[in-house]
C-alpha atoms as a PDB file:
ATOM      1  CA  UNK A   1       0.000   0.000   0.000  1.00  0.00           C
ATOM      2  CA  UNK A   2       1.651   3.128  -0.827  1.00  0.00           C
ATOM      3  CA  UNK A   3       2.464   6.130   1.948  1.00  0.00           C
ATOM      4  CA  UNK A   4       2.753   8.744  -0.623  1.00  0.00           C
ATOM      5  CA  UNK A   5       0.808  11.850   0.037  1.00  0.00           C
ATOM      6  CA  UNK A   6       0.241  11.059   3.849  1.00  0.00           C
ATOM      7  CA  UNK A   7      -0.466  13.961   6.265  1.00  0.00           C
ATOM      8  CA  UNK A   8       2.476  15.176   8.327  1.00  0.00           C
ATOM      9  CA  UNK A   9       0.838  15.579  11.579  1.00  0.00           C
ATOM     10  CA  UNK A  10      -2.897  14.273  13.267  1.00  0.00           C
ATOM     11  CA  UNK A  11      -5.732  16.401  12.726  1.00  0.00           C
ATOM     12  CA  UNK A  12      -7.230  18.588  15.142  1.00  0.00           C
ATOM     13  CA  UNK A  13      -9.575  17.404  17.183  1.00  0.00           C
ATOM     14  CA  UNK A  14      -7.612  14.012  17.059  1.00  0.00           C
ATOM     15  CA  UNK A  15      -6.046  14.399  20.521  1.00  0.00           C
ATOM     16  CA  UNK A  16     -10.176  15.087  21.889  1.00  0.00           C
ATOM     17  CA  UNK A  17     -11.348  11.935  20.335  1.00  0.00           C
ATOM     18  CA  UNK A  18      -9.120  10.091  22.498  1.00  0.00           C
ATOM     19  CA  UNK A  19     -10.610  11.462  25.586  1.00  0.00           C
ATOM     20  CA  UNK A  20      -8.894  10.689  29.302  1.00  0.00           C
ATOM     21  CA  UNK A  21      -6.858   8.027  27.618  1.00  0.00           C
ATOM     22  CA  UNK A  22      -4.228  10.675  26.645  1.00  0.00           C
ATOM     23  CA  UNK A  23      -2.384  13.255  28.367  1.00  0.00           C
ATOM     24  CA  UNK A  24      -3.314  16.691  27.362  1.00  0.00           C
ATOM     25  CA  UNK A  25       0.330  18.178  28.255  1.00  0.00           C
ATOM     26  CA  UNK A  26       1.990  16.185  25.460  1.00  0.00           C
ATOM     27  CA  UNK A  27       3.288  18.751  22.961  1.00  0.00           C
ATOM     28  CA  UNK A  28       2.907  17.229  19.585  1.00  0.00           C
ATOM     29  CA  UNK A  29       6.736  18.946  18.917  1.00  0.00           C
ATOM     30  CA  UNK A  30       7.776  15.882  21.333  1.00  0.00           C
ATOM     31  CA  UNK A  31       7.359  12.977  19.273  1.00  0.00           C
ATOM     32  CA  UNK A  32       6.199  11.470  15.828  1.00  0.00           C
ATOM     33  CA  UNK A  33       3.082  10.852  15.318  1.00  0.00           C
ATOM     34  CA  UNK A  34       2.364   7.429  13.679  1.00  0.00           C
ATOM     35  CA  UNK A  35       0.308   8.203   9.897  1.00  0.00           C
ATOM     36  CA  UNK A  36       0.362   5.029   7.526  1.00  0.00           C
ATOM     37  CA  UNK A  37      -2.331   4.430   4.744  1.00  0.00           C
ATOM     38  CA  UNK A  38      -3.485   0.891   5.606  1.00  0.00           C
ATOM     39  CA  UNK A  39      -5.959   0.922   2.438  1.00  0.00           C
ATOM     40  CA  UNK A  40      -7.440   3.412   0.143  1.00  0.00           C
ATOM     41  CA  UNK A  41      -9.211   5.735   2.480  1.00  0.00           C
ATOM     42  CA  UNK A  42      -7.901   4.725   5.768  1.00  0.00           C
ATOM     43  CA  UNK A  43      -5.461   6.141   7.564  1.00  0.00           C
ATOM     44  CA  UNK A  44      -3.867   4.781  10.968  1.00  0.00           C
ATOM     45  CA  UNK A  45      -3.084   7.308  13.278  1.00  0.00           C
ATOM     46  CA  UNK A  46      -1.042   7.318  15.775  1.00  0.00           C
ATOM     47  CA  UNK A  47      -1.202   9.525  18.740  1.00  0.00           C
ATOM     48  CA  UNK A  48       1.477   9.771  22.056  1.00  0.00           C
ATOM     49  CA  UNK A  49      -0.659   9.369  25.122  1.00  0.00           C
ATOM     50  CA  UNK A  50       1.986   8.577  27.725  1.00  0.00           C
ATOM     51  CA  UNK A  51       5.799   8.520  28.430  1.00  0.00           C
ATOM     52  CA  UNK A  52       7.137   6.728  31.433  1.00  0.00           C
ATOM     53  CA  UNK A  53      10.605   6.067  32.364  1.00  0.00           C
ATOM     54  CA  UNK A  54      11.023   3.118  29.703  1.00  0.00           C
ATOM     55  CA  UNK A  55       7.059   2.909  28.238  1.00  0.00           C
ATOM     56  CA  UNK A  56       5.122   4.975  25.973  1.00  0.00           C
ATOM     57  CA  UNK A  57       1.681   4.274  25.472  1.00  0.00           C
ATOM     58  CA  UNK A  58      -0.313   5.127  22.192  1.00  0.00           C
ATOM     59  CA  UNK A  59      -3.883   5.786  21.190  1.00  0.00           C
ATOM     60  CA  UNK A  60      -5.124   5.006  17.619  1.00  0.00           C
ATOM     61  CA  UNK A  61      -7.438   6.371  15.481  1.00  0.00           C
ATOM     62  CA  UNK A  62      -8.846   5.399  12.093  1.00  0.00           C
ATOM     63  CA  UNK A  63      -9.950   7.874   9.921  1.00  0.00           C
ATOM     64  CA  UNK A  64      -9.579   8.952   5.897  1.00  0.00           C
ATOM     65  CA  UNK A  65      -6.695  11.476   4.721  1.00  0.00           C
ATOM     66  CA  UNK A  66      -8.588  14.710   5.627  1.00  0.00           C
ATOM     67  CA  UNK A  67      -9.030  13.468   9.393  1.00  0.00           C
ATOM     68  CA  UNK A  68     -12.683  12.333   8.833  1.00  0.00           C
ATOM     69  CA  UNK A  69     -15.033   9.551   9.465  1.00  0.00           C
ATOM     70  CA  UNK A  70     -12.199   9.714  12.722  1.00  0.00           C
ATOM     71  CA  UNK A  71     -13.297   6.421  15.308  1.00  0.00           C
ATOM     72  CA  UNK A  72     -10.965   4.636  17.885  1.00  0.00           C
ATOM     73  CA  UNK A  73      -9.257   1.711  16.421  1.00  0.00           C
ATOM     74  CA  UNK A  74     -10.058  -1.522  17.265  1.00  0.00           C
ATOM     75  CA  UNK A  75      -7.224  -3.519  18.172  1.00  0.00           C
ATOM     76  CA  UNK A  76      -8.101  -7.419  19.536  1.00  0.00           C
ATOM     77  CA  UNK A  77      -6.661  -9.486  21.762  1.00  0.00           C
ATOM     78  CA  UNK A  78      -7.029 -13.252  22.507  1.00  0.00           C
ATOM     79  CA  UNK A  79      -9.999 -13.093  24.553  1.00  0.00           C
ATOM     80  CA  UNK A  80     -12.144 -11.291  22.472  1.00  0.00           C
ATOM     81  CA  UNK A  81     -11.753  -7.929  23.921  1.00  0.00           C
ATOM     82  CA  UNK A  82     -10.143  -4.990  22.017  1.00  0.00           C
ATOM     83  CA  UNK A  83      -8.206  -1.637  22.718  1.00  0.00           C
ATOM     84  CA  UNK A  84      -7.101   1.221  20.900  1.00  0.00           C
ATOM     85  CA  UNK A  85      -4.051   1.896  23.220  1.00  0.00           C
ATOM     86  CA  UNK A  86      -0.570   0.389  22.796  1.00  0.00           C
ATOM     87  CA  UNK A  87       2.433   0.132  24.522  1.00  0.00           C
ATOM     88  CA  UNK A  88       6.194   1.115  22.957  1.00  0.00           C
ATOM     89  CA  UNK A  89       4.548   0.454  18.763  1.00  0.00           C
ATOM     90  CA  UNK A  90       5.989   0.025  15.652  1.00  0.00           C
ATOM     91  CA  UNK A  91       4.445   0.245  12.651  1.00  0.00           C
ATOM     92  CA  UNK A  92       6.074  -1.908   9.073  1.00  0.00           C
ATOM     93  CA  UNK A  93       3.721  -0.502   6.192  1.00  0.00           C
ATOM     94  CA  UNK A  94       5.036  -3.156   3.846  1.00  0.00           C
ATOM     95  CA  UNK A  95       3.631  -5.650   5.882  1.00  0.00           C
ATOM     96  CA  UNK A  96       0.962  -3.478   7.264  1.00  0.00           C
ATOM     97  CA  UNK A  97       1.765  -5.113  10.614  1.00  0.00           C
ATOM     98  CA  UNK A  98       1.292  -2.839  14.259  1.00  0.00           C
ATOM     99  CA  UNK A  99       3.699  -4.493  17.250  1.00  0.00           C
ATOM    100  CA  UNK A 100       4.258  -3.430  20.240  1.00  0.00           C
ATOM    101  CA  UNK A 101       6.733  -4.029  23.432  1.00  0.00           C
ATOM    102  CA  UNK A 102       4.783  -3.782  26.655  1.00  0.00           C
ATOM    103  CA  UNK A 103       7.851  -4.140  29.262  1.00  0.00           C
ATOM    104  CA  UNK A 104       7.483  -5.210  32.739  1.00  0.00           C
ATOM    105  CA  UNK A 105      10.214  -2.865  34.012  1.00  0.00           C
ATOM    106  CA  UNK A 106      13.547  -1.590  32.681  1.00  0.00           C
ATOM    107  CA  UNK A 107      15.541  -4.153  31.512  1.00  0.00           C
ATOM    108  CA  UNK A 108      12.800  -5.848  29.175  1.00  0.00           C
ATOM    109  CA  UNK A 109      12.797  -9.395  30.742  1.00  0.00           C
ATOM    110  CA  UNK A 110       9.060 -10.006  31.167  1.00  0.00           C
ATOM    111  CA  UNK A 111       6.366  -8.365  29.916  1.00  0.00           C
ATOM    112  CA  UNK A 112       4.821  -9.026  26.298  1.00  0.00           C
ATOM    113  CA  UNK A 113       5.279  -8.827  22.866  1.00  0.00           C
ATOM    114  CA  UNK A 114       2.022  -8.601  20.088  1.00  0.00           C
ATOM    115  CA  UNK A 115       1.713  -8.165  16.231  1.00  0.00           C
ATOM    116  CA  UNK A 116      -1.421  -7.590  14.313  1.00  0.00           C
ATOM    117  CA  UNK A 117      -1.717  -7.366  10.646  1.00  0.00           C
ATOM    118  CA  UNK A 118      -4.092  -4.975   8.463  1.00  0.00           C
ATOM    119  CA  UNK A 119      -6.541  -7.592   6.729  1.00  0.00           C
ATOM    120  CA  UNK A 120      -8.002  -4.821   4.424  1.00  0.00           C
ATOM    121  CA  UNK A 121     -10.916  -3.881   6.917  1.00  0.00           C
ATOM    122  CA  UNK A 122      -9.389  -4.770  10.285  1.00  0.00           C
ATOM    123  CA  UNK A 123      -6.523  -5.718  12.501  1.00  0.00           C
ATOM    124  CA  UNK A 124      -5.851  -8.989  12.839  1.00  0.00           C
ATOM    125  CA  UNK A 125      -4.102 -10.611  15.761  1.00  0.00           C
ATOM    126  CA  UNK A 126      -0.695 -12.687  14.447  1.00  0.00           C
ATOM    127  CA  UNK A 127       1.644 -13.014  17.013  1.00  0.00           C
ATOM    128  CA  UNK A 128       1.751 -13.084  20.723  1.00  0.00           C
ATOM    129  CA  UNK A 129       4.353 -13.850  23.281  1.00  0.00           C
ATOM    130  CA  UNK A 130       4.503 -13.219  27.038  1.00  0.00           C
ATOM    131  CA  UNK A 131       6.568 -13.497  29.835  1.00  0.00           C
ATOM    132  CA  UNK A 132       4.911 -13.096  33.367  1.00  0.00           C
ATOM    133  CA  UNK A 133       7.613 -13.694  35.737  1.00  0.00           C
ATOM    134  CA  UNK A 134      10.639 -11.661  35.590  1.00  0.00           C
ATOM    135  CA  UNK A 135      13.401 -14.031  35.027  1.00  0.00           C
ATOM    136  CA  UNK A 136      16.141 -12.296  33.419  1.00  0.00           C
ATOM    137  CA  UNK A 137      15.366 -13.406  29.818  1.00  0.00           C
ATOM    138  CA  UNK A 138      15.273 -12.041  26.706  1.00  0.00           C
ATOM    139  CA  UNK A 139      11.997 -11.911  24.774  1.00  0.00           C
ATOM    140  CA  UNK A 140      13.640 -14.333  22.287  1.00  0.00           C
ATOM    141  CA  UNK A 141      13.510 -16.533  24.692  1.00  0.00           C
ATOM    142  CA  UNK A 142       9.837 -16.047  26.058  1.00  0.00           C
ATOM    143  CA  UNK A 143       6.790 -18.424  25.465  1.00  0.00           C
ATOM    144  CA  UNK A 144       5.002 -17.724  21.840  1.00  0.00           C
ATOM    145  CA  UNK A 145       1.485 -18.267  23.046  1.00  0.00           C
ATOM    146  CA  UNK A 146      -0.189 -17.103  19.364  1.00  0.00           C
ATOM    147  CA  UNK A 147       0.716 -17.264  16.023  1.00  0.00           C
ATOM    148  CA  UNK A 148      -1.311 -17.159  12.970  1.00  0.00           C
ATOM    149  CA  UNK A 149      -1.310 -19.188   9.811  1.00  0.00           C
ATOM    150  CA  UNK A 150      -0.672 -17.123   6.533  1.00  0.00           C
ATOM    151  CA  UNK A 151      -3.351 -17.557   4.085  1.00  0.00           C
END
């Protein structure tokens, strides 16, 4: 899918459609944004809700390249639930895959690792792993509870 032609920065009235679940004293001239076409029309967008000592917590939006039809991503998890807020992202447009890094504390050796690909109407779950006790190891080393079969 191509990038070309994104926005630079979120729309206003982006940071109000996430509500309480972001930090109002964020200045936008602290971060990047995250803006990635995952089909024609839709844009993810990526806002910085939080910053902790060694987190950083997102909220996404959906919306189309002039901010509207703007409506909290839906991002699932295993049980059936779904969130719009992630922790420490990344986003690969080629694969139109969202991870993320949620670390237990500092040195990264518990905690939990997702992926979720674009499907061409909604993130998918692909990968999980997760690490409950803090044990010293790497997350290369952690228990891969989820992965899904390519098509």
């Amino acid at each position: 899918m191509s990038q070309a032609n994104l926005p630079e920065k979120l729309w206003p009235g982006m940071r109000a459609k996430l509500g309480e679940d972001c930090d109002a004293s964020l200045s936008a001239e602290d971060y990047d944004p995250i803006i990635a076409r995952l089909s024609p029309g839709v844009i993810l967008y990526g806002e910085l809700c939080y910053r902790g000592a060694y987190n950083e917590i997102y909220g996404f939006l959906l919306a189309d390249e002039r901010g509207g039809y703007m409506r909290l991503a839906q991002i699932p998890n295993l049980d059936g639930s779904a969130t719009h807020l992630l922790m420490n992202v990344g986003f690969d447009p080629e694969t139109q895959t969202l991870s993320n890094f949620e670390k237990g504390r500092g040195i990264a050796d518990c905690g939990g690792v997702y992926a979720w690909v674009w499907d061409g109407k909604a993130f998918q779950i692909s990968d999980q792993l997760e690490m409950p006790a803090c044990r010293g190891l790497g997350a290369e080393e952690w228990p891969q509870l989820f992965r899904s079969r390519p098509k």
